[in-house]
Protein backbone atom coordinates (compact mmCIF):
# COMPACT_ATOMS: atom_id res chain seq x y z
CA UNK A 1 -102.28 173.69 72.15
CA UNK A 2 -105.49 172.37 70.71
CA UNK A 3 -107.82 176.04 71.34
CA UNK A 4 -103.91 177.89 69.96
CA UNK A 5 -104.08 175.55 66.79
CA UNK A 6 -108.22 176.64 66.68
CA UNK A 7 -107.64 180.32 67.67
CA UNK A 8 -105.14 180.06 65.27
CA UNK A 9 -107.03 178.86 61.88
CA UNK A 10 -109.87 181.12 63.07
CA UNK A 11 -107.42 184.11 63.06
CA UNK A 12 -105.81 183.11 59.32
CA UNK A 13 -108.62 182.52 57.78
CA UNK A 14 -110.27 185.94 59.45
CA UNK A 15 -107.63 188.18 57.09
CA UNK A 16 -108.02 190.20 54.42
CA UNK A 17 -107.45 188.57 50.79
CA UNK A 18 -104.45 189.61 49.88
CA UNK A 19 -102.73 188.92 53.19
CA UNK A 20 -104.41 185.07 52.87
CA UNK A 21 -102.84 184.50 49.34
CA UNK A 22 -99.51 185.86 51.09
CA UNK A 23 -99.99 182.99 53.65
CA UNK A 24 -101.10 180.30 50.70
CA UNK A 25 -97.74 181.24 48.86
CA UNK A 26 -95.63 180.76 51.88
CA UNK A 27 -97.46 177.28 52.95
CA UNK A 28 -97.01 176.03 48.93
CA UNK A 29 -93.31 176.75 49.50
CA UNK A 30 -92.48 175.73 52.54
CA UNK A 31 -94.96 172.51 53.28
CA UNK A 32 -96.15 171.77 49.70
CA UNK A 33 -93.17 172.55 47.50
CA UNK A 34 -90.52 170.68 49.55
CA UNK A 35 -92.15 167.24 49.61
CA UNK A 36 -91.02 167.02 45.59
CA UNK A 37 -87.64 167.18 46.87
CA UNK A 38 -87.84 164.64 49.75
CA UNK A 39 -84.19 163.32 48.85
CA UNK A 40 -82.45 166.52 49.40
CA UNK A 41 -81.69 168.27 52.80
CA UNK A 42 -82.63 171.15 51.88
CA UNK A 43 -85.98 170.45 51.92
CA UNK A 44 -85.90 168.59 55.10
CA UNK A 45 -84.84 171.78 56.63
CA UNK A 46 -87.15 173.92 55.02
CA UNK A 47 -90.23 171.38 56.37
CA UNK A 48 -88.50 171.38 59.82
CA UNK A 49 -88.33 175.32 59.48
CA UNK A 50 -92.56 175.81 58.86
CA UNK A 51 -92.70 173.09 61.34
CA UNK A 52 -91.32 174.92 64.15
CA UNK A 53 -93.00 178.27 62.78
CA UNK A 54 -95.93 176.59 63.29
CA UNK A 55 -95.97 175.90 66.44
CA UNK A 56 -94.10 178.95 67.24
CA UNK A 57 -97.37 180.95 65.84
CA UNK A 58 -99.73 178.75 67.39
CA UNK A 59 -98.36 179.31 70.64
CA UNK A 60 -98.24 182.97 70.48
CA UNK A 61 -101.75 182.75 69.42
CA UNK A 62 -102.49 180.99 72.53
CA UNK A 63 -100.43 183.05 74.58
CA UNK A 64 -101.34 186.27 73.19
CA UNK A 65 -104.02 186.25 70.24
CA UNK A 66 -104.02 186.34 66.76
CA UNK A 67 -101.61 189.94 66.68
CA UNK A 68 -99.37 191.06 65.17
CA UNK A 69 -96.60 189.31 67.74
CA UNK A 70 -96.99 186.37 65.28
CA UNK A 71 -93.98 187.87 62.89
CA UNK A 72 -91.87 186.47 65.61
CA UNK A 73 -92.68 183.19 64.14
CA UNK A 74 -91.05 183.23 61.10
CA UNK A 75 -87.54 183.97 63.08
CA UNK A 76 -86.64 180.73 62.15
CA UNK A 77 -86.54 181.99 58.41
CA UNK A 78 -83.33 183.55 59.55
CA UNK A 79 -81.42 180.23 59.45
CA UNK A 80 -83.33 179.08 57.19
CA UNK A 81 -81.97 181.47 54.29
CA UNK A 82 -78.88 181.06 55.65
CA UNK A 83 -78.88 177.60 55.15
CA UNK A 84 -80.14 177.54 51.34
CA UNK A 85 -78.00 180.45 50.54
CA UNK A 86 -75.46 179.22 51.60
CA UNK A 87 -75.87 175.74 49.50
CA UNK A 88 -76.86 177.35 46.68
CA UNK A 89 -73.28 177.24 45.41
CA UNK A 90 -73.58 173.57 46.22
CA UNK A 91 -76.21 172.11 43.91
CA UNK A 92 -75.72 168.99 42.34
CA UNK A 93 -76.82 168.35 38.61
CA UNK A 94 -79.87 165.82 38.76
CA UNK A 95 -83.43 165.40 37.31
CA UNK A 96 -84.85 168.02 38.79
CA UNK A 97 -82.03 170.29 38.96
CA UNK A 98 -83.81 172.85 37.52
CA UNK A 99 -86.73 173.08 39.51
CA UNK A 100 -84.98 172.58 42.87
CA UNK A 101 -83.28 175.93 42.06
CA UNK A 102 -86.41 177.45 40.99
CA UNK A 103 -88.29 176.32 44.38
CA UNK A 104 -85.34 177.09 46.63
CA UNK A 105 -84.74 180.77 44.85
CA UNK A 106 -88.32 181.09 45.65
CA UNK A 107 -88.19 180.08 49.47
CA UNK A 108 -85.41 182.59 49.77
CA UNK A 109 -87.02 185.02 48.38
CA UNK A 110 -90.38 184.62 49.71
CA UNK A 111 -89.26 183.75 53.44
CA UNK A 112 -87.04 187.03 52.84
CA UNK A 113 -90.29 189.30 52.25
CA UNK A 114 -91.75 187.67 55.17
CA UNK A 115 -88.98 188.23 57.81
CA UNK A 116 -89.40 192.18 56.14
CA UNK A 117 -93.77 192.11 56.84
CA UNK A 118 -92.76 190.18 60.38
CA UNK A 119 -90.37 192.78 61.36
CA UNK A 120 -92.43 195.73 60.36
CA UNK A 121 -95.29 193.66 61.98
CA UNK A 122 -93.27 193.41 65.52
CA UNK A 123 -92.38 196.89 65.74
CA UNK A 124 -95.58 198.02 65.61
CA UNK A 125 -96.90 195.87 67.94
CA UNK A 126 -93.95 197.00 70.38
CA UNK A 127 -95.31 200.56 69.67
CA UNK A 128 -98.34 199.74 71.04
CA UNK A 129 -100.78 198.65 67.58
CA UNK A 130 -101.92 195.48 69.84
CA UNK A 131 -105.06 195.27 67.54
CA UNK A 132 -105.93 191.52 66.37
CA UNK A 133 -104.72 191.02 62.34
CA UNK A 134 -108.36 190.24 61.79
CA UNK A 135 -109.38 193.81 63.00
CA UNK A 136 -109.21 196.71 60.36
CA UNK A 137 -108.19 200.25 60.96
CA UNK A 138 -111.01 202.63 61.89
């Protein structure tokens, strides 16, 4: 898991620009964001949901290489939404009512544009584009 978590990294940090601030938008949501909210299980499931993304990703790196396979990662964005959809209509007024709401509209709609890229990502790759993400077209 240790040359997957390497391979990895190497394969992240190996993107284009754009596609890195993409990646640093999602990690400030889902890994950064939620520890303001500790106290709330919302963000408990949203950490638990990178968390198993993660290694999800890092193990199709492993498997397979940093391609783009790796949307399948971000499957567990599915319940994910669900979930905070689905409590949205639940919130409870407290101190930081307002940006709770503000962070979890964000996480639904960021993981939402994610599971789009990831599934336009997959079906390529299961048309045969088995290039690296690091590679560019030419």
């Amino acid at each position: 898991m240790i040359r997957g978590t390497i391979l990895f990294h190497k394969g992240l940090f190996g993107m284009a620009w754009p596609w890195r601030i993409w990646v640093g938008l999602l990690v400030a949501l889902n890994l950064i964001a939620p520890l303001a909210f500790l106290g709330r299980p919302d963000a408990l499931w949203t950490l638990a949901a990178i968390g198993a993304a993660a290694v999800s990703m890092v193990a199709l790196t492993q498997a397979q290489g940093f391609i783009r396979l790796l949307g399948l990662g971000h499957i567990w964005w599915v319940p994910l939404i669900w979930y905070l959809v689905s409590r949205s209509a639940l919130s409870d007024p407290g101190l930081n009512r307002d940006w709770f709401v503000l962070w979890r509209d964000a996480v639904v709609a960021a993981n939402s544009l994610s599971l789009v890229i990831d599934a336009s990502d997959v079906v390529r790759y299961l048309a045969g584009d088995r290039r690296s993400l690091t590679e560019t077209k030419g």
